[in-house]
Protein backbone atom coordinates (compact mmCIF):
# COMPACT_ATOMS: atom_id res chain seq x y z
CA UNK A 1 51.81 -24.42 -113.65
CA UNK A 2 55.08 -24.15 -111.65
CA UNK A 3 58.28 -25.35 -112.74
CA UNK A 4 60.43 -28.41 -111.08
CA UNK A 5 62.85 -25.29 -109.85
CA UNK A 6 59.73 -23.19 -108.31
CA UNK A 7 58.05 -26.11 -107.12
CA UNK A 8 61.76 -27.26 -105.14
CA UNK A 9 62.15 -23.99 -103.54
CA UNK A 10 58.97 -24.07 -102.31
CA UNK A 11 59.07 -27.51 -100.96
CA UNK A 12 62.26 -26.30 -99.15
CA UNK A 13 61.38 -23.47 -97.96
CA UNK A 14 58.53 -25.28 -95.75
CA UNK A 15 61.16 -27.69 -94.98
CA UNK A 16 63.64 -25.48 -93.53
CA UNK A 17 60.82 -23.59 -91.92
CA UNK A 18 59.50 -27.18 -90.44
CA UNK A 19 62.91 -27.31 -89.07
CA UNK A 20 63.30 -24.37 -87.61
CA UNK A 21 60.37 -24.76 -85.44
CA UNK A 22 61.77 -28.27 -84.42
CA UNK A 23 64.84 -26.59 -83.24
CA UNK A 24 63.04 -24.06 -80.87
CA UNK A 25 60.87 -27.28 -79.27
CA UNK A 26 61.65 -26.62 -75.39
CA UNK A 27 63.24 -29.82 -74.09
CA UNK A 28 60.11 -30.67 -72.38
CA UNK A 29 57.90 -30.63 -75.22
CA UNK A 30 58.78 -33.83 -76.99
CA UNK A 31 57.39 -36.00 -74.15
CA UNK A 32 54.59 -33.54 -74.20
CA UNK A 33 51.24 -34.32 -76.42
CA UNK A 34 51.59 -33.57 -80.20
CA UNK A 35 48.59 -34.33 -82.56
CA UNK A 36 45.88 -37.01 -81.63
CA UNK A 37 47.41 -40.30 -80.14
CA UNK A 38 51.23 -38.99 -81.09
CA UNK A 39 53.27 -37.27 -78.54
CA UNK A 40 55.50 -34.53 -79.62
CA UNK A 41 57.85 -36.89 -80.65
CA UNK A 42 55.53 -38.97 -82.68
CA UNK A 43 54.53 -35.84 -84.51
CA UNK A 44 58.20 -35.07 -85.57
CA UNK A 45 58.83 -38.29 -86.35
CA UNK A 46 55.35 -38.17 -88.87
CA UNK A 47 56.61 -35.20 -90.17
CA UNK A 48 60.08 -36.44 -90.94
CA UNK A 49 58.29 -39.19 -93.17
CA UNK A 50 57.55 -36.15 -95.53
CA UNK A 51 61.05 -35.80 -96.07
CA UNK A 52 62.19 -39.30 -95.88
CA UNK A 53 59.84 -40.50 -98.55
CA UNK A 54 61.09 -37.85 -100.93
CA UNK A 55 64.80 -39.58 -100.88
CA UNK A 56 63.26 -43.01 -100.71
CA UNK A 57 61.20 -42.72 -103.59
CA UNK A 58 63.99 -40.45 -105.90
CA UNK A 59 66.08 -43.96 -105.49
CA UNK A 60 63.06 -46.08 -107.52
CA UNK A 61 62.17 -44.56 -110.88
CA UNK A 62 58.96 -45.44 -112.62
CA UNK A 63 58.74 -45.61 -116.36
CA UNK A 64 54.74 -44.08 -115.95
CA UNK A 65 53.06 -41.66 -114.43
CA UNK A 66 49.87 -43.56 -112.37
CA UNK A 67 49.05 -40.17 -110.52
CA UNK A 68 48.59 -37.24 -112.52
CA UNK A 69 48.91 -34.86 -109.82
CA UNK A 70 48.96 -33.80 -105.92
CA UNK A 71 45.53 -33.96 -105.45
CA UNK A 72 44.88 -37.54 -107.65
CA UNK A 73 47.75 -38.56 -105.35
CA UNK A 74 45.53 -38.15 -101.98
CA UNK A 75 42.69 -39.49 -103.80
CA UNK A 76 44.66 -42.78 -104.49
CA UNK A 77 46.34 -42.84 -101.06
CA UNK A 78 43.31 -42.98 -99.07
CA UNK A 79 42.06 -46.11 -100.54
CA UNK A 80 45.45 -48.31 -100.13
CA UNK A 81 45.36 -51.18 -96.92
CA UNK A 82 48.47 -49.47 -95.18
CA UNK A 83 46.45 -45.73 -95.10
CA UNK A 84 44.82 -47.53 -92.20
CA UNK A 85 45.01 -44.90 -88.81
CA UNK A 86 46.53 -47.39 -86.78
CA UNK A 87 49.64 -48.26 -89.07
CA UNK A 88 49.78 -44.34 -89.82
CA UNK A 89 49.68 -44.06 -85.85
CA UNK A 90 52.21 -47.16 -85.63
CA UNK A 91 54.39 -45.06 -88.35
CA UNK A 92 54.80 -42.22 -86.80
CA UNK A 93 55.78 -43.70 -83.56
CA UNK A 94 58.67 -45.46 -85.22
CA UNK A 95 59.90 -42.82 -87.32
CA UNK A 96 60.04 -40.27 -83.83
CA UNK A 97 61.93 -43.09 -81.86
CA UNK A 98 63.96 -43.38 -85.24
CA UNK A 99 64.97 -39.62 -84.59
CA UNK A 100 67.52 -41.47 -81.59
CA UNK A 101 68.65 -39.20 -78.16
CA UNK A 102 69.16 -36.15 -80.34
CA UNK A 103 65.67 -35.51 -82.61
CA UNK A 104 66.10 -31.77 -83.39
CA UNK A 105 69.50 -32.37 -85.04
CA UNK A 106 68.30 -35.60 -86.30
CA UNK A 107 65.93 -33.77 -87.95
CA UNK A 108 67.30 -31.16 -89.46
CA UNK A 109 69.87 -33.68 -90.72
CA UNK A 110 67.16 -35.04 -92.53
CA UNK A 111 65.83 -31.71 -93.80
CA UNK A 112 69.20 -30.61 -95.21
CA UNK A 113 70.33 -34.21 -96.63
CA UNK A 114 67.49 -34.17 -98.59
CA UNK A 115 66.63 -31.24 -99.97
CA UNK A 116 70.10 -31.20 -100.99
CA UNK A 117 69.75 -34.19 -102.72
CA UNK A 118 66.90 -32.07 -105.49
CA UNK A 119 70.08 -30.01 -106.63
CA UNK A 120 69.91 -29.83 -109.95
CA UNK A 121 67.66 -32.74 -110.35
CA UNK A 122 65.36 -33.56 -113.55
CA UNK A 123 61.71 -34.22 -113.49
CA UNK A 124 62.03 -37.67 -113.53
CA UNK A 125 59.41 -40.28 -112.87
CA UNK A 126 59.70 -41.55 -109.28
CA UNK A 127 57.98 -44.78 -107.87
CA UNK A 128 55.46 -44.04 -104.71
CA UNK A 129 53.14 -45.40 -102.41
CA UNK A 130 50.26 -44.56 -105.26
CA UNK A 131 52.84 -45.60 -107.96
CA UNK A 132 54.51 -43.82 -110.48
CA UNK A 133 54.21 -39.62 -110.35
CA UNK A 134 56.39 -37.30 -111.90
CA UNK A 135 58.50 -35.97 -109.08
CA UNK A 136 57.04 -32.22 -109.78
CA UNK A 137 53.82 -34.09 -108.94
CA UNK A 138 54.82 -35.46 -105.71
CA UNK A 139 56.85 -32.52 -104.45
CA UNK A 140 53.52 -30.73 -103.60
CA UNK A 141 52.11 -33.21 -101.52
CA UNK A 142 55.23 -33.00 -99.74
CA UNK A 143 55.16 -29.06 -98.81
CA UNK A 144 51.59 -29.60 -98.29
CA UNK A 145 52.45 -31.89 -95.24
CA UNK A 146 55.46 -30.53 -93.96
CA UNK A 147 52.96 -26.78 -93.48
CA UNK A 148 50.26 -29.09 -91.83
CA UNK A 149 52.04 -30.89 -89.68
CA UNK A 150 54.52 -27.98 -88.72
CA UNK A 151 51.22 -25.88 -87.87
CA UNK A 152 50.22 -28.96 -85.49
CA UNK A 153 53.73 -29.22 -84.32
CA UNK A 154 53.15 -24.89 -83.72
CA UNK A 155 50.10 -25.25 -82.00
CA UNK A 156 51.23 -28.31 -79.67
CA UNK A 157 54.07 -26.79 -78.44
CA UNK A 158 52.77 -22.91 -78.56
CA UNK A 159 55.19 -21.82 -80.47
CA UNK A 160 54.57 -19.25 -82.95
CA UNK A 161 53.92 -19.99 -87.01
CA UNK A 162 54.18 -18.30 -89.70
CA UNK A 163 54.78 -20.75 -92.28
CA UNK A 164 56.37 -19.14 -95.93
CA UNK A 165 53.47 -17.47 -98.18
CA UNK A 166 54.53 -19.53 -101.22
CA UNK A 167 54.27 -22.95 -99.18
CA UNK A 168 51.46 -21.64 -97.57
CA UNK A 169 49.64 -20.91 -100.43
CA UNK A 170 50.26 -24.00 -102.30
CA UNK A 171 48.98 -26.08 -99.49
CA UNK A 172 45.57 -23.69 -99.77
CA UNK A 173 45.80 -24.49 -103.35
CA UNK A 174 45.94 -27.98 -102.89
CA UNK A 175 43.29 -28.06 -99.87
CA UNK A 176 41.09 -26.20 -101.90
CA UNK A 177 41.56 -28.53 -104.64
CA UNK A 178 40.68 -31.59 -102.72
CA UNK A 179 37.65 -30.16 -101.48
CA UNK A 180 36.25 -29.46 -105.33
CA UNK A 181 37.03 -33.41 -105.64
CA UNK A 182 35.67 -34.26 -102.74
CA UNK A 183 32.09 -32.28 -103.46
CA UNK A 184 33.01 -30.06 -100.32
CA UNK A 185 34.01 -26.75 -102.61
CA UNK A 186 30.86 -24.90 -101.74
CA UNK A 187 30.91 -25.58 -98.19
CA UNK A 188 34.29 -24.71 -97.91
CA UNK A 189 33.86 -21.79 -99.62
CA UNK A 190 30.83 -20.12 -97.68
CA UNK A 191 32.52 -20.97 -94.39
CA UNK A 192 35.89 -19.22 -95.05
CA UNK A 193 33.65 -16.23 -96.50
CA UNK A 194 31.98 -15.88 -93.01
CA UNK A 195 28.71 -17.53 -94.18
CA UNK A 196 28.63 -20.91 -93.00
CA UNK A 197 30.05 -23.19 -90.02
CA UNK A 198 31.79 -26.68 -90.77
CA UNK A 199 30.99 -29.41 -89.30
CA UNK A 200 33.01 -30.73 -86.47
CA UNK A 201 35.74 -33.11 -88.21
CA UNK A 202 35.24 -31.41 -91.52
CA UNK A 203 38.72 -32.60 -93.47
CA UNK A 204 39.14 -32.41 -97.16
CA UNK A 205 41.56 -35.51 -96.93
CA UNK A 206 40.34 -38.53 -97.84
C-alpha cells in the first residue's frame, strides 16, 4: 500500500503531465471535437473537475470513512442521481466555459493551486460525492482520471502521450481492479493477453 506522500506525487505528476498537454493544444483545437458530445473545451473543462474536486472536498472533513477505497468509490458513484450522462455532459460544459478567454493558463492555474495545496498535508478524512474517504483513498481516483481523460484529450487533438509510468500504472491498477468487481477480470485478462476480443463499449466503469 502506498503512502499519502507516494500516492501525492503520483497524483501530481499526472497532473502536471495533464497540463502540459493542455498547454501544447493548437489554438484551433478547443473548438475542435474532444470526447463524445464535449468539444475540446468541454473535455478540459471535465478534466479540470479532477482537480477542482480535490480542493473542494479538502475544505469539508468527514469524521468516517463511507468508501474504503478507489475502486468502492466508483462502485458508489455510479449509482448516485447526479452520475446521470446528461448532468456529467451538462458538467463538463460548464466547467470548460468556466476556464474564461484564456483555458490553458486557466488550467494550469488550477493544476498548480492545487496540488500545492497537498503540501505537507495529513491523511485526513475528506467529505465527497460518495461521502466520507480518507483523502489517500480519493487521491487515486483522481490520477486515475486526470491519465484517462489526458489520453482522450491526446488522442482528440493528436498530440502525442506518454503519460508518467507511476500514474500510468496506478490507473491499470485501479482499471484492473474494477474489472475483478465488476466480474469482467477474465475477459479482460484474455483480451490484453492476445486471446480474446472485447466487446464494442466494453468499460470497467460503472
Amino acid at each position: 500500500m502506498s503512502s499519502l506522500g507516494e500516492t501525492i506525487e503520483v497524483f501530481t505528476a499526472a497532473a502536471r503531465w495533464t497540463g502540459e498537454l493542455v498547454r501544447d493544444l493548437p489554438e484551433a483545437a478547443w473548438s475542435g471535437p474532444g470526447l463524445g458530445d464535449w468539444d475540446m473545451r468541454a473535455l478540459v473543462g471535465h478534466t479540470s473537475r479532477a482537480l477542482l474536486t480535490v480542493e473542494e472536498y479538502l475544505r469539508t472533513p468527514a469524521d468516517r470513512a463511507d468508501a474504503a477505497s478507489a475502486a468502492e468509490y466508483y462502485a458508489r458513484v455510479g449509482a448516485i442521481p447526479n452520475a446521470n450522462p446528461d448532468a456529467v455532459l451538462r458538467r463538463g460544459i460548464d466547467a470548460g466555459a468556466a476556464l474564461g478567454a484564456d483555458p490553458s493558463p486557466a488550467f494550469e492555474a488550477i493544476v498548480n493551486r492545487v496540488t500545492g495545496s497537498l503540501s505537507g498535508i495529513d491523511d485526513r478524512s475528506i467529505t465527497t460525492v460518495v461521502g466520507g474517504m480518507r483523502l489517500s483513498d480519493y487521491l487515486p481516483t483522481r490520477t486515475f482520471e486526470l491519465i484517462v481523460h489526458g489520453l482522450d484529450i491526446a488522442r482528440a487533438s493528436g498530440l502525442p502521450a506518454a503519460p508518467p509510468l507511476p500514474a500510468l500504472r496506478s490507473t491499470l491498477e485501479l482499471a484492473a481492479g474494477l474489472a475483478l468487481d465488476s466480474g469482467t477480470g477474465a475477459e479482460l485478462l484474455l483480451a490484453i493477453t492476445g486471446r480474446g476480443v472485447l466487446p464494442a463499449g466494453f468499460s470497467v466503469l460503472p
